[in-house]
Protein backbone atom coordinates (compact mmCIF):
# COMPACT_ATOMS: atom_id res chain seq x y z
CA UNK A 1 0.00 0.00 0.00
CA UNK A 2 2.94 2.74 0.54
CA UNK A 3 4.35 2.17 -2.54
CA UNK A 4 1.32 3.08 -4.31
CA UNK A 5 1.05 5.97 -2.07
CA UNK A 6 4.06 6.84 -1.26
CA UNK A 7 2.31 8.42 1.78
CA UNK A 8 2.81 7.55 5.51
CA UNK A 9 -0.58 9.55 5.69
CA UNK A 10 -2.33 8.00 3.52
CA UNK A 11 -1.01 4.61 3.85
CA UNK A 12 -2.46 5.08 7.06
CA UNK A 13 -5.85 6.16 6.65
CA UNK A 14 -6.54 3.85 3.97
CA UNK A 15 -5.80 1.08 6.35
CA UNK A 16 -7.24 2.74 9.12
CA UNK A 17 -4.06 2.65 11.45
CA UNK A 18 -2.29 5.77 12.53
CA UNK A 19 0.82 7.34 11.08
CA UNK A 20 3.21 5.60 13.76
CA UNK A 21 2.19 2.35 13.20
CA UNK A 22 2.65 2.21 9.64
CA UNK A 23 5.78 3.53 10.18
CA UNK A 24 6.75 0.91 12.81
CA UNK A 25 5.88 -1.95 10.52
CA UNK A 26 7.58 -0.82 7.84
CA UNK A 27 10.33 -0.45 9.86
CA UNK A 28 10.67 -3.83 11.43
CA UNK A 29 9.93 -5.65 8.06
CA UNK A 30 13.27 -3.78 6.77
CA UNK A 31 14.58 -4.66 10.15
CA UNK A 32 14.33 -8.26 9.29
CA UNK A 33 14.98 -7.97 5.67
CA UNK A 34 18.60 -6.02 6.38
CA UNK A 35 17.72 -3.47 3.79
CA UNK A 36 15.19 -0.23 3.24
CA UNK A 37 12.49 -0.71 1.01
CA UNK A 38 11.35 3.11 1.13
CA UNK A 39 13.99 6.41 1.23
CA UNK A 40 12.35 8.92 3.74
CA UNK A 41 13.11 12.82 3.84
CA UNK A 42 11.05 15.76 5.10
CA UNK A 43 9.05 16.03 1.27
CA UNK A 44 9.02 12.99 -0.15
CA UNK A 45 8.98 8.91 0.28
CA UNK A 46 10.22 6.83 -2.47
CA UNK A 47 11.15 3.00 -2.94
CA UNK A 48 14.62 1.87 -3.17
CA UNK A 49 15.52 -1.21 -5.54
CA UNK A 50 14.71 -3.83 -2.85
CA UNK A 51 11.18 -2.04 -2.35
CA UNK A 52 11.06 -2.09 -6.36
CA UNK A 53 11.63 -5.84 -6.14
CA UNK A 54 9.56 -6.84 -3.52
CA UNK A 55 6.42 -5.05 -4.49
CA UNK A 56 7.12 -7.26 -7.47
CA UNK A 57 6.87 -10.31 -5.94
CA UNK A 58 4.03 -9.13 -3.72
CA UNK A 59 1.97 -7.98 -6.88
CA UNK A 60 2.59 -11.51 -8.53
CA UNK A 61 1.63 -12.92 -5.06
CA UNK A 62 -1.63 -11.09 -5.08
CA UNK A 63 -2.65 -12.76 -8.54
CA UNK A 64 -1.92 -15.73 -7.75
CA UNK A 65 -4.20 -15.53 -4.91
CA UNK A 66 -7.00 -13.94 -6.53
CA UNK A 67 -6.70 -16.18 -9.09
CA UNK A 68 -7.10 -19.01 -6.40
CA UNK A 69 -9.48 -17.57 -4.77
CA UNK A 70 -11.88 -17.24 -7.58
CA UNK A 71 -11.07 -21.03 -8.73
CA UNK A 72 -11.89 -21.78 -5.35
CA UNK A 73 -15.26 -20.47 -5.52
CA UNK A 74 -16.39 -22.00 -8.54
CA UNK A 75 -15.69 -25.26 -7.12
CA UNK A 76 -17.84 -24.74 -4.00
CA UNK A 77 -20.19 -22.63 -6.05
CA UNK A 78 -20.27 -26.26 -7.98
CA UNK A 79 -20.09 -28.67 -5.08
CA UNK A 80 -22.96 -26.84 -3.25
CA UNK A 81 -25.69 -26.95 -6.25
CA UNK A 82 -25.05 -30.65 -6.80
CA UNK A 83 -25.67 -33.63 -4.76
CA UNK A 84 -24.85 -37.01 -6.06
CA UNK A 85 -26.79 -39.67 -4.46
CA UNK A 86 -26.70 -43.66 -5.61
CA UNK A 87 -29.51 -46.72 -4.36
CA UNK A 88 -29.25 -50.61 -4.42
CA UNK A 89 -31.30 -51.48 -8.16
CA UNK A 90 -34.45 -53.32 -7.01
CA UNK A 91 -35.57 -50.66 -4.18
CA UNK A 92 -38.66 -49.12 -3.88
CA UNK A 93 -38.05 -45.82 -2.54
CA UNK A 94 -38.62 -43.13 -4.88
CA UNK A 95 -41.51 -41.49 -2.12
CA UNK A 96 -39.04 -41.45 0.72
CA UNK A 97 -36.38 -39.47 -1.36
CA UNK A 98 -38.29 -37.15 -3.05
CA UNK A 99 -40.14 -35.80 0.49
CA UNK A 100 -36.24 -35.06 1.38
CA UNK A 101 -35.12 -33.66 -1.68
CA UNK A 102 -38.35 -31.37 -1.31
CA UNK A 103 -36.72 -29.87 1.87
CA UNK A 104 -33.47 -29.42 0.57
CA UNK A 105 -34.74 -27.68 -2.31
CA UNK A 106 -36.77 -25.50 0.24
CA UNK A 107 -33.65 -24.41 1.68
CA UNK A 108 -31.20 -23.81 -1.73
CA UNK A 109 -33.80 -23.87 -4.75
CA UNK A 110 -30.51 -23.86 -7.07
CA UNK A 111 -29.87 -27.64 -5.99
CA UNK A 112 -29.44 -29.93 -8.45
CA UNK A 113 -30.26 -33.88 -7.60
CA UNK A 114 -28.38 -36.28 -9.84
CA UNK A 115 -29.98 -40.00 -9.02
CA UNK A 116 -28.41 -43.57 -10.11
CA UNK A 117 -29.53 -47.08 -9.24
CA UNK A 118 -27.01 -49.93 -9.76
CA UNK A 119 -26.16 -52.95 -8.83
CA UNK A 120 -24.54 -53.27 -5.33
CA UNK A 121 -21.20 -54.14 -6.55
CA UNK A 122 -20.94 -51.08 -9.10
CA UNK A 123 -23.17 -49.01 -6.17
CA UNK A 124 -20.35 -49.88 -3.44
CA UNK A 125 -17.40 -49.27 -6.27
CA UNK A 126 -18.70 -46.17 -7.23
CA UNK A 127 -19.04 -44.74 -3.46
CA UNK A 128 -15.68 -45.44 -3.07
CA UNK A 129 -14.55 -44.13 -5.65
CA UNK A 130 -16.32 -40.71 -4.79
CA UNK A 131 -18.30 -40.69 -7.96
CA UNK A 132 -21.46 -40.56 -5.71
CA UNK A 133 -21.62 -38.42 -2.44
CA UNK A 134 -24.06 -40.57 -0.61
CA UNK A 135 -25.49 -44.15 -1.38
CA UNK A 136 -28.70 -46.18 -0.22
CA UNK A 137 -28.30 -49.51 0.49
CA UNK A 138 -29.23 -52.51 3.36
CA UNK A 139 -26.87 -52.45 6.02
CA UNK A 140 -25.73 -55.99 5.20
CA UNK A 141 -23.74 -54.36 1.82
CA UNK A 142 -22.37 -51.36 4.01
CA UNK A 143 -19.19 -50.22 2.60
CA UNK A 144 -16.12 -51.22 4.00
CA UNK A 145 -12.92 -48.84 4.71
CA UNK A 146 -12.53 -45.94 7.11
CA UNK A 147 -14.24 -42.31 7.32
CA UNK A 148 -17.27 -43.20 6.27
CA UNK A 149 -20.89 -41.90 7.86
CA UNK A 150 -23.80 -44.09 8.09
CA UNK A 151 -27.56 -43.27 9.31
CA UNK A 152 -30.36 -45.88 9.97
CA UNK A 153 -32.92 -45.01 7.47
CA UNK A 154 -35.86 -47.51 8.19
CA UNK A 155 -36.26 -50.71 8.84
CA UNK A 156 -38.23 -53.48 6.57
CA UNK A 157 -39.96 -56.29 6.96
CA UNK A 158 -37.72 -59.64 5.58
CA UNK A 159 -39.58 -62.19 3.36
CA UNK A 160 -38.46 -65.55 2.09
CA UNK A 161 -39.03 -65.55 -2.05
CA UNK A 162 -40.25 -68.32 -3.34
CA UNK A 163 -40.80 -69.85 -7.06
CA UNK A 164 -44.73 -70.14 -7.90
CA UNK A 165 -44.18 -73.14 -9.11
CA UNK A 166 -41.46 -74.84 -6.08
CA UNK A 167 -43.18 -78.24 -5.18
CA UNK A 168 -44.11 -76.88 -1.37
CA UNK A 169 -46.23 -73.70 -2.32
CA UNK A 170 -49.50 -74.35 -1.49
CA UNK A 171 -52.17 -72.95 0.65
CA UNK A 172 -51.32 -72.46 3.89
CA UNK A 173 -47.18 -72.99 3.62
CA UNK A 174 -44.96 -70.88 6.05
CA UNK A 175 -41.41 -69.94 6.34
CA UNK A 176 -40.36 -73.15 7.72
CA UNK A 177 -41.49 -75.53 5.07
CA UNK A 178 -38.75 -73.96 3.09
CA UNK A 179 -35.74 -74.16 5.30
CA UNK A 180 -34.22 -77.02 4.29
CA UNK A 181 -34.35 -75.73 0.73
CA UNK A 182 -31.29 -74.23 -1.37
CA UNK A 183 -30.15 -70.90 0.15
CA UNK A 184 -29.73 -68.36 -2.35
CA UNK A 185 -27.32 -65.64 -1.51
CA UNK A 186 -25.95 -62.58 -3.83
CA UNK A 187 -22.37 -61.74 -3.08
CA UNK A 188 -21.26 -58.24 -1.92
CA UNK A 189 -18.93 -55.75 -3.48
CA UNK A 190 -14.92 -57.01 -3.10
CA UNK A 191 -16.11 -59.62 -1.20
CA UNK A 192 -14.42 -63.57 -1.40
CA UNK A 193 -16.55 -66.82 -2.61
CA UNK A 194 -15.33 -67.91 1.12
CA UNK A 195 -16.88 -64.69 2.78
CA UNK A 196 -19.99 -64.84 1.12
CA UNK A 197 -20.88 -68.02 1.82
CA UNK A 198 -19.48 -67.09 5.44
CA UNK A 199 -22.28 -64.47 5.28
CA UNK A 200 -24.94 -66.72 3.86
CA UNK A 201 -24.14 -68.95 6.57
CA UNK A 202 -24.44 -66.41 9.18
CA UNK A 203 -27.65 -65.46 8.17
CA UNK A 204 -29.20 -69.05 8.38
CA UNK A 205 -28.33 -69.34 11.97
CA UNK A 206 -29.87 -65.98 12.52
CA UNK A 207 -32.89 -67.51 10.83
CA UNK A 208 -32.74 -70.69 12.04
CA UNK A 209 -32.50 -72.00 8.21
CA UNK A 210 -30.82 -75.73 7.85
CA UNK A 211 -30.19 -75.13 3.75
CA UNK A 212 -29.11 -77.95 1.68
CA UNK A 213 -26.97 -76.55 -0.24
CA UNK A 214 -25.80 -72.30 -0.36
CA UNK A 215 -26.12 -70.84 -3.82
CA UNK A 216 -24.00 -67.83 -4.14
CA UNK A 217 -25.33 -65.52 -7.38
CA UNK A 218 -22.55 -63.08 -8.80
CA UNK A 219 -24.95 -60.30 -7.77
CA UNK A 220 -28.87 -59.60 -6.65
CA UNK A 221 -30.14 -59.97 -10.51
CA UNK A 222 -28.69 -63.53 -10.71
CA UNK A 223 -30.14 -64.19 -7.23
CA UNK A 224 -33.67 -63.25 -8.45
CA UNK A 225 -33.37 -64.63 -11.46
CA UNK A 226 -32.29 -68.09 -10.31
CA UNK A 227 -34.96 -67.99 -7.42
CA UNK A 228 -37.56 -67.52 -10.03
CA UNK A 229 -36.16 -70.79 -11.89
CA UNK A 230 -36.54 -72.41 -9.03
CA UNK A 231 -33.00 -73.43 -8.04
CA UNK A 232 -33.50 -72.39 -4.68
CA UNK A 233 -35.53 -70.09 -2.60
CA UNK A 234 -34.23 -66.23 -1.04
CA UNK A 235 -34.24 -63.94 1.59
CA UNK A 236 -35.53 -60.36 0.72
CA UNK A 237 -37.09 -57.46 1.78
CA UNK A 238 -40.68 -55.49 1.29
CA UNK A 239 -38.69 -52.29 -0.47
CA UNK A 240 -37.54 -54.90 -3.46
CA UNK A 241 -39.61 -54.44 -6.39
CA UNK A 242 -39.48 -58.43 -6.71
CA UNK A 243 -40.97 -58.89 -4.00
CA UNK A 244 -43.39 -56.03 -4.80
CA UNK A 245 -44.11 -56.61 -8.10
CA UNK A 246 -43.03 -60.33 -9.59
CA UNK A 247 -44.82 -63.01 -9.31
CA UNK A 248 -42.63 -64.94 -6.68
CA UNK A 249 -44.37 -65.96 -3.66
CA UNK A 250 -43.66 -63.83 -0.31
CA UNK A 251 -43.34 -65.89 3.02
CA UNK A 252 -42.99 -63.30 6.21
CA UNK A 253 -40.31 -64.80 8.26
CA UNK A 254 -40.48 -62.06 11.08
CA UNK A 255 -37.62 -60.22 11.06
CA UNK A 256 -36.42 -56.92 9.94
CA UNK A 257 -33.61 -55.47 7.72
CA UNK A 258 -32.06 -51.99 8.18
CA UNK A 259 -32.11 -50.16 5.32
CA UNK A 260 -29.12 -47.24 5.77
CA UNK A 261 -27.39 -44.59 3.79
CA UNK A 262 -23.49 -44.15 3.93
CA UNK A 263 -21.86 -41.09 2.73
CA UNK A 264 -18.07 -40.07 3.66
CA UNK A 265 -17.24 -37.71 6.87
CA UNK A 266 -14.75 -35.87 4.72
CA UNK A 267 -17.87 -34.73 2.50
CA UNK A 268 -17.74 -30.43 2.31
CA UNK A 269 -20.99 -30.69 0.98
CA UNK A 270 -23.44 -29.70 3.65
CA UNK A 271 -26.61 -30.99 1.80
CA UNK A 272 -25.34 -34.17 1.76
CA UNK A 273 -25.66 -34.77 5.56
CA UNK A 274 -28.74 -32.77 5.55
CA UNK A 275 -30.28 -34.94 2.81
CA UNK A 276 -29.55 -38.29 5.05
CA UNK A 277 -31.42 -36.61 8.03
CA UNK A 278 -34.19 -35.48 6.03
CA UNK A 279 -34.96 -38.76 4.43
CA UNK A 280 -34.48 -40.60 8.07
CA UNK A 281 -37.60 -38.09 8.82
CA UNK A 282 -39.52 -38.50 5.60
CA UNK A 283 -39.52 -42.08 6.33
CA UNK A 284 -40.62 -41.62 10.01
CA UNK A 285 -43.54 -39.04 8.97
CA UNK A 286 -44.71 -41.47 6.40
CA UNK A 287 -44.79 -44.26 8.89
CA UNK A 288 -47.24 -42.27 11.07
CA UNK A 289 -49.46 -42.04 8.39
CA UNK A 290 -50.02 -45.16 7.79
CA UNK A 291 -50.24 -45.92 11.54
CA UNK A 292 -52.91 -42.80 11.99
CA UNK A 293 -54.49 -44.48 8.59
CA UNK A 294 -54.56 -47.80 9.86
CA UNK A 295 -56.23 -47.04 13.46
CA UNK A 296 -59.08 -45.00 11.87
C-alpha cells in the first residue's frame, strides 16, 4: 500500500491505522529484511531497488491468490448446487427421497439432484470411488474402509421368495417348510466366494434356516433370477420391487432389515448430511401415516 502511495498519511488512513504504526511496521519488516524498502526525507517517500523488487513479488503474489481464490469459488459454487446420491437397483423408494429432496430444495432452490440405481457391486465401487456423495443400500452391503458416515434409514420387513411353481407352495405354507431348501445368496462388493458363503451362513443361523446346499449368485439380478427358476428359494425385503411386483411368492419370516445410507465424513458438501437426516424423517412421517391411517 505505501508504494502506491508513497504516503505515511495515507497509507495510514486507507488502512485505518495511525501514522506511527505504519511507520513501525515498515520499519521492522526492513529490520528483518537487512535493507530499506522506502527512502524517507522531510518532502518525499520513495522506494529503493529492494522495495522495487519486492512489491514485485508481492503484486505476482496477489494474482496468484485472486486467481485461487476465484477457482476456489467455482468449485464450492459447484459442489454446493449438486448432490450425487446412488440406491441398491431393485428398491422401492422413490416417495421417501423425493419428500427429502423437497426440503433441501426448500432451503437452496438452485440444488441440483443427480440420481443412479445400480447394482450393489458397481453401487459400493462407485461410493468409493467418490463418484457418488451418498449411497442407499441394506446395512448388510455397508461399505467397507474408514471415514465413512452411516444413518439408519428404516427398517423393513424380511420375506423368504419363493418360485410359484417350487413343489411346497400351497395354501397355507410358512417360512419353515422352506428351510431345508437351497439358500440363495448374492455376493457383496470385493467380497471372497469364502466370505460370502461365510455371510450366507451367518444369516441361516440368525434364521434358524438348515439349507441344503448355499447358492451364491454373482450379484442380486442372478439371485432373483435363479430364485424364479426355481434353483433355490431367497431372503428379501418389502422395499424390493421383486418382491413387490413379480410373481414370486412372499413368506414373512419375522424379522427386519435396516435399510441405511453411507456417505463419507470428509464430505464439504453440507446438503449431503442434511439430505440423510431429512430422508431418516420422511420415512418416520410417512410411517405415522399409515399408523394414523390404519387405526381409523
Amino acid at each position: 500500500m505505501l508504494y502506491k502511495t508513497l504516503s505515511f498519511t495515507e497509507t495510514a488512513k486507507r488502512l485505518f491505522m495511525t501514522q506511527q504504526s505504519v511507520s513501525k511496521y515498515i520499519a521492522k519488516f526492513e529490520e528483518d529484511l537487512g535493507f530499506k524498502l522506502f527512502i524517507r526525507t522531510h518532502h518525499y517517500v520513495a522506494p529503493t531497488k529492494a522495495g522495487e523488487s519486492y512489491y514485485q513479488l508481492f503484486s505476482k503474489f496477489e494474482e496468484e491468490f485472486q486467481r485461487v481464490t476465484e477457482k476456489t469459488k467455482r468449485y464450492y459454487a459447484a459442489l454446493y448446487s449438486q448432490i450425487r446420491i446412488g440406491y441398491l437397483e431393485w428398491l422401492e423408494i422413490s416417495s421417501g427421497i423425493s419428500g427429502a429432496l423437497r426440503r433441501l430444495k426448500s432451503e437452496n432452490d438452485d440444488l441440483r439432484f443427480v440420481g443412479e440405481r445400480h447394482p450393489q457391486n458397481k453401487l459400493i465401487e462407485l461410493f468409493l470411488a467418490r463418484h457418488l456423495d451418498l449411497i442407499i443400500t441394506y446395512a448388510e452391503f455397508a461399505p467397507k474402509g474408514t471415514g465413512i458416515r452411516k444413518m439408519k434409514v428404516l427398517e423393513t420387513p424380511l420375506v423368504l421368495l419363493v418360485s410359484p411353481d417350487h413343489p411346497k407352495v400351497k395354501e397355507g405354507a410358512t417360512v419353515d417348510d422352506f428351510k431345508r431348501e437351497p439358500f440363495i445368496k448374492a455376493a457383496a462388493s470385493h467380497e471372497s466366494n469364502s466370505e460370502s458363503r461365510a455371510r450366507a451362513r451367518k444369516q441361516c443361523r440368525e434364521l434358524g434356516f438348515t439349507p441344503s446346499e448355499i447358492i451364491i449368485a454373482p450379484n442380486i439380478e442372478s439371485a432373483y433370477m435363479a430364485t424364479e427358476f426355481g434353483q433355490g428359494v431367497m431372503v428379501s425385503t418389502m422395499l424390493s420391487r421383486m418382491s413387490l411386483h413379480s410373481e414370486l411368492m412372499c413368506y414373512p419370516i419375522g424379522k427386519q432389515e435396516e435399510l441405511q445410507c453411507f456417505w463419507h465424513e470428509d464430505q464439504e458438501n453440507p446438503a449431503v448430511a442434511k439430505f440423510a437426516a431429512y430422508l431418516e424423517q420422511a420415512y418416520v412421517e410417512q410411517s405415522k401415516s399409515r399408523g394414523e391411517g390404519e387405526s381409523k
